[in-house]
C-alpha atoms as a PDB file:
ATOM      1  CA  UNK A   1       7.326  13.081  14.776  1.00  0.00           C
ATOM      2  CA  UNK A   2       8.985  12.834  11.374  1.00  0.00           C
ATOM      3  CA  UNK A   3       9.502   9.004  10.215  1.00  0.00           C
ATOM      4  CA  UNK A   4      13.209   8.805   9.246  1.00  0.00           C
ATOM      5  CA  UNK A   5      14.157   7.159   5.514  1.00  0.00           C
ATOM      6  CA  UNK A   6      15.304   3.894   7.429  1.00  0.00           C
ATOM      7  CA  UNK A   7      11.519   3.515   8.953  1.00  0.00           C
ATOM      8  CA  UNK A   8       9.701   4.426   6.367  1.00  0.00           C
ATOM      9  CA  UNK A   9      11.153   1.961   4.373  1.00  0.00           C
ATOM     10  CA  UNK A  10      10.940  -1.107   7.283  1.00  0.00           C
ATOM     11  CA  UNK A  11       7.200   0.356   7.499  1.00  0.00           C
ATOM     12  CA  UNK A  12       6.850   0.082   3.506  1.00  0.00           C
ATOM     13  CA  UNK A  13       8.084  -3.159   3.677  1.00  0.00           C
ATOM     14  CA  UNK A  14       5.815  -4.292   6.170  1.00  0.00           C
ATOM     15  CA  UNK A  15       2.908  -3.293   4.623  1.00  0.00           C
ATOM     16  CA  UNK A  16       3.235  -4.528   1.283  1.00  0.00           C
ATOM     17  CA  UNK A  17       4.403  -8.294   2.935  1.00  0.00           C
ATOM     18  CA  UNK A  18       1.721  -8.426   5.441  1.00  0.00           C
ATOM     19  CA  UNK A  19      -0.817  -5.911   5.446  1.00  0.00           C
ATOM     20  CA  UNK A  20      -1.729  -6.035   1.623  1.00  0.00           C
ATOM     21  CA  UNK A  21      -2.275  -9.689   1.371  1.00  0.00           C
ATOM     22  CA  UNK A  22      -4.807  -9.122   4.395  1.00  0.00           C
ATOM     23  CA  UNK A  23      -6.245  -6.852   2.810  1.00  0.00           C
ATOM     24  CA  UNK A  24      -6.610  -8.742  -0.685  1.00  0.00           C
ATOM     25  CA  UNK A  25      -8.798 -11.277   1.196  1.00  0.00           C
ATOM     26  CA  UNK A  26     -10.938  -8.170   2.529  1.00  0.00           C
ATOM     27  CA  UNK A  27     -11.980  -7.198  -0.572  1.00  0.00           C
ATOM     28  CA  UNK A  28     -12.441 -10.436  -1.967  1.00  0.00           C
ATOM     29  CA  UNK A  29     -14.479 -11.630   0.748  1.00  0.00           C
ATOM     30  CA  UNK A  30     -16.395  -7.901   0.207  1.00  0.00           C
ATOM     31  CA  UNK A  31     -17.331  -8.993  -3.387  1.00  0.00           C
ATOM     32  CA  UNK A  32     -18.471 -12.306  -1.747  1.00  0.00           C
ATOM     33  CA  UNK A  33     -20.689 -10.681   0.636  1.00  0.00           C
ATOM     34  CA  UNK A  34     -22.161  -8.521  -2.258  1.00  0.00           C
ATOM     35  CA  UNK A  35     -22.970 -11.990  -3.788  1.00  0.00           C
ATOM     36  CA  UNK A  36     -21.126 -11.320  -7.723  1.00  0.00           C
ATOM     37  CA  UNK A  37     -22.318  -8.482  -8.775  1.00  0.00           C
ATOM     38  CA  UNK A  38     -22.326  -7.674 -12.480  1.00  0.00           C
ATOM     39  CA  UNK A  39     -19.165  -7.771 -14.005  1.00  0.00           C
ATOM     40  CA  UNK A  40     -19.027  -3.389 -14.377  1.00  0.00           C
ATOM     41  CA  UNK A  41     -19.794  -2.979 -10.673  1.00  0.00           C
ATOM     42  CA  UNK A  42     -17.120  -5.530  -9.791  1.00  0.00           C
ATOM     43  CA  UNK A  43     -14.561  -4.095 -11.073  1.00  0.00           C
ATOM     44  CA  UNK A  44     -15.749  -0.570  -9.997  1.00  0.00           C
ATOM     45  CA  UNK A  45     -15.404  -2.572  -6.337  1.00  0.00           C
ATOM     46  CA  UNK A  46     -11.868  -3.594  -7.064  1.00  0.00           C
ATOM     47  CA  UNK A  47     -10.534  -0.259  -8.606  1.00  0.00           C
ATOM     48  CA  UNK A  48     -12.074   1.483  -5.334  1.00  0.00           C
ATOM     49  CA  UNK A  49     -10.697  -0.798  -2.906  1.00  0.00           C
ATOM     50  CA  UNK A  50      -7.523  -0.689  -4.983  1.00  0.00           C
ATOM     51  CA  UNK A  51      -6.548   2.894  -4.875  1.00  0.00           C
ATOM     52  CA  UNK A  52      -8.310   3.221  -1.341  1.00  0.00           C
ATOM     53  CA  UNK A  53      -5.365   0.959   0.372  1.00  0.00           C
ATOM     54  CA  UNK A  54      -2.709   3.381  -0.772  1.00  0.00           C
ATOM     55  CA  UNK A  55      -4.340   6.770   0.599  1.00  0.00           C
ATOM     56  CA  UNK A  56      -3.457   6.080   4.213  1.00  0.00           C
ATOM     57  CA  UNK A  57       0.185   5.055   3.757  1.00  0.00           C
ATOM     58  CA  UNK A  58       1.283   8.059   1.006  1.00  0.00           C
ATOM     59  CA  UNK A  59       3.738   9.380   3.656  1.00  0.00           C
ATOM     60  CA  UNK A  60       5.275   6.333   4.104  1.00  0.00           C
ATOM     61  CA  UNK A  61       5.553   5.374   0.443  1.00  0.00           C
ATOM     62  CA  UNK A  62       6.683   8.921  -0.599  1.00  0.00           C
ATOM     63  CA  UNK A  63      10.094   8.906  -1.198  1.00  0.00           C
ATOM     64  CA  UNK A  64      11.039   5.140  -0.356  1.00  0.00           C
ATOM     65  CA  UNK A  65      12.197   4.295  -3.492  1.00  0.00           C
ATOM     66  CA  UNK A  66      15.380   6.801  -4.132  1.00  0.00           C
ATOM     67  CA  UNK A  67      18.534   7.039  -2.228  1.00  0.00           C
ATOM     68  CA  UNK A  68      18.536   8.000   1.746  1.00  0.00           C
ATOM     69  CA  UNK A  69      18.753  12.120   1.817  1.00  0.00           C
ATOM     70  CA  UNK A  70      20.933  11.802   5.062  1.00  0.00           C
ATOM     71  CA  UNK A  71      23.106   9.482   3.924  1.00  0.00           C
ATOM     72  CA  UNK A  72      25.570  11.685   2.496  1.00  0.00           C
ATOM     73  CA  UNK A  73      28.005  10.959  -0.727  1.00  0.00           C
ATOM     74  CA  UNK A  74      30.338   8.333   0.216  1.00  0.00           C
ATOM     75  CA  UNK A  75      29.618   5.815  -2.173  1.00  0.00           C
ATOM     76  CA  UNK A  76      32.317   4.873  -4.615  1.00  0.00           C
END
């Protein structure tokens, strides 16, 4: 089942307000539990665990930013 525009966006939303500060303090608490590592492998941590939070939610991202296909052309 096909998310409409209207969700995906309400789902976008929800995950950048909630879900990514969550998981800001899971990766920071990750390079806590690794105990500092150099300064090279942490930011190899933090680029990893940066682009690895947006895989899963592509399909809702994709597309959330321009105008609702369905919504016709009544704007004036």
């Amino acid at each position: 089942m096909a998310l409409s525009h209207k969700a995906r966006r309400r789902w976008a939303m929800v995950i950048l307000l909630v879900g990514l500060p969550v998981y800001i303090v899971l990766a920071v608490t990750v390079i806590d539990w690794l105990g500092r590592p150099g300064p090279w492998v942490e930011f190899a941590v933090y680029v990893v665990l940066g682009i690895g939070w947006a895989l899963p939610f592509r399909a809702v991202f994709r597309g959330v930013g321009r105008a609702d296909p369905g919504a016709g052309d009544d704007r004036r």
